[in-house]
C-alpha atoms as a PDB file:
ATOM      1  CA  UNK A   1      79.456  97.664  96.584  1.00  0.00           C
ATOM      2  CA  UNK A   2      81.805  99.312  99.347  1.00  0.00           C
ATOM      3  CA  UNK A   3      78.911 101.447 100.887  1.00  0.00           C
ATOM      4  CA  UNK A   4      76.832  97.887 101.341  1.00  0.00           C
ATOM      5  CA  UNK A   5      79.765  96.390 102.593  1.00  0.00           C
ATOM      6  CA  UNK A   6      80.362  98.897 105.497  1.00  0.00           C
ATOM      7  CA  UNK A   7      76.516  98.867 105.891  1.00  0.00           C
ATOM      8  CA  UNK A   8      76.638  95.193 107.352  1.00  0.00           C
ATOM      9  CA  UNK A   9      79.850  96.094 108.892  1.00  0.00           C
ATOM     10  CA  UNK A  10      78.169  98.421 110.959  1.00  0.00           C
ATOM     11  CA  UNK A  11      74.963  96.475 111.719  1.00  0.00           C
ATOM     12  CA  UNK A  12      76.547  93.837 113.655  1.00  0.00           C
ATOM     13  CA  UNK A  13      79.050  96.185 115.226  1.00  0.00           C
ATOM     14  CA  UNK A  14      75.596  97.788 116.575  1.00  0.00           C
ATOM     15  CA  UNK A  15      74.239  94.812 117.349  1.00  0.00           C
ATOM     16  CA  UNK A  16      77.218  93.534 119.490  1.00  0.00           C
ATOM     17  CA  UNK A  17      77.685  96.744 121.319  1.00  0.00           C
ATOM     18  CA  UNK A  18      73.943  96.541 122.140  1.00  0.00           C
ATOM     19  CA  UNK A  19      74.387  92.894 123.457  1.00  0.00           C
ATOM     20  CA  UNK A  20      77.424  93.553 124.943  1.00  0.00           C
ATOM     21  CA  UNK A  21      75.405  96.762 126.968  1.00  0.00           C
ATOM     22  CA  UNK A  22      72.056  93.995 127.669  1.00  0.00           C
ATOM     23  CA  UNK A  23      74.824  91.574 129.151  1.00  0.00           C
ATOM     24  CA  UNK A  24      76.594  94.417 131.312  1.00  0.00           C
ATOM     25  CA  UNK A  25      73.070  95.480 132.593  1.00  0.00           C
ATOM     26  CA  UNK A  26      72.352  92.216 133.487  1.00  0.00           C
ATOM     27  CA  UNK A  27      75.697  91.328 135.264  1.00  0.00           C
ATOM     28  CA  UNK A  28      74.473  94.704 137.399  1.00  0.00           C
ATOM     29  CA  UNK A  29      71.360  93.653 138.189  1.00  0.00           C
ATOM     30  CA  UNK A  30      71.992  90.295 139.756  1.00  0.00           C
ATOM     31  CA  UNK A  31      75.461  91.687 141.463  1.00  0.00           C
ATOM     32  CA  UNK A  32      72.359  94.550 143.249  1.00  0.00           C
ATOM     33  CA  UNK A  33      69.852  92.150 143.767  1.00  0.00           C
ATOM     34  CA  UNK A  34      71.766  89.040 144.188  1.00  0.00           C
ATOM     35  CA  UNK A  35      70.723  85.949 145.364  1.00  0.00           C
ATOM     36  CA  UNK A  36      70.248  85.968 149.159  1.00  0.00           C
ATOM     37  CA  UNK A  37      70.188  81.874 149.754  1.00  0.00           C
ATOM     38  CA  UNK A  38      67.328  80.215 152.101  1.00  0.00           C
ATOM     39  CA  UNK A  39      66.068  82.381 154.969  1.00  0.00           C
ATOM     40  CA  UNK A  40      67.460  81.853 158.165  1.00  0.00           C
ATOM     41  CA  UNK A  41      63.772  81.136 159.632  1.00  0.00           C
ATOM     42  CA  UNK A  42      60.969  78.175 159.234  1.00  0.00           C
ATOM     43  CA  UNK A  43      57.526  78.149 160.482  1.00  0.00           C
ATOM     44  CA  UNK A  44      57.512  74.460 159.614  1.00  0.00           C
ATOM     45  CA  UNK A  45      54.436  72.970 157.416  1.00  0.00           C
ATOM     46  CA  UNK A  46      51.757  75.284 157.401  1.00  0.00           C
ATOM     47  CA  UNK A  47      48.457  74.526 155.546  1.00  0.00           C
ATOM     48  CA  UNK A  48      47.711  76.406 152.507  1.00  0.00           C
ATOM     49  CA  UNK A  49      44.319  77.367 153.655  1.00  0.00           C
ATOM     50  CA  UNK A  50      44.836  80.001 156.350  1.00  0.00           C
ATOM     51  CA  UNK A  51      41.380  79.117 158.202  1.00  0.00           C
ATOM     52  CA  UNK A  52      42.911  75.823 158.765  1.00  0.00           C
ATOM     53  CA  UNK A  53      46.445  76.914 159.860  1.00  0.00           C
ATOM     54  CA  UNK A  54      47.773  76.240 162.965  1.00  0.00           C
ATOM     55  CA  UNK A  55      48.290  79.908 163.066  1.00  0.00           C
ATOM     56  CA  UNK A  56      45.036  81.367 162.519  1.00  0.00           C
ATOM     57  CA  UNK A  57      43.302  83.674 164.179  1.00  0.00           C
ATOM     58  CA  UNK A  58      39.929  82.462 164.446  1.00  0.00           C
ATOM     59  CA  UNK A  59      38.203  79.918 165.862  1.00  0.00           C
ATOM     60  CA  UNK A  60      36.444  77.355 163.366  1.00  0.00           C
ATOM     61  CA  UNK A  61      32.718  78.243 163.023  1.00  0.00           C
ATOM     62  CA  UNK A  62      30.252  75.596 164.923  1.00  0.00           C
ATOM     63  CA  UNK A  63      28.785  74.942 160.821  1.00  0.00           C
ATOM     64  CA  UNK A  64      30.866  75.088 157.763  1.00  0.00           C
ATOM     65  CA  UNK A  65      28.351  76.682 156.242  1.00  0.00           C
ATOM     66  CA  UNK A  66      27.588  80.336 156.262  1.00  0.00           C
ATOM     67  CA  UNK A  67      23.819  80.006 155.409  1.00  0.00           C
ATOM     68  CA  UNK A  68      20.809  79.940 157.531  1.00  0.00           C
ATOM     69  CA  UNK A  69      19.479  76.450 158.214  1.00  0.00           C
ATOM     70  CA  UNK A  70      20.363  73.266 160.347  1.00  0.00           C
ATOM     71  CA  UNK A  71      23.235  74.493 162.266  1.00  0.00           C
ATOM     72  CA  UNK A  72      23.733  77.960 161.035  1.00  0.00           C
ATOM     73  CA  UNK A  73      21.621  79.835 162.438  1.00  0.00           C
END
């Protein structure tokens, strides 16, 4: 019954140390990559089409559609 005994021992001695190394790697990680906060710059609202943005760099087309017909041709 000993040998079982130190089996289970083991096991979570393992598992702790292999916590223990997730939660270390972890710590690391966000310490490197951090957290940065809000940028410094705003371009305001912008539309979440870009062909309807303030900023973009077309003109609108004279027809919304891009077919042949009244308008589009």
């Amino acid at each position: 019954m000993k040998a079982s005994n130190e089996s289970v021992v083991a096991t979570w001695v393992f598992v702790f140390i292999l916590a223990l190394c997730f939660a270390i790697l972890s710590l690391l990680a966000y310490k490197v990559i951090g957290d940065a906060g809000h940028p410094s710059w705003s371009y305001g609202v912008v539309r979440d089409v870009p062909g309807e943005s303030p900023y973009a760099v077309y003109r609108k087309a004279p027809s919304p559609q891009h077919v042949k017909g009244a308008g589009g041709e």
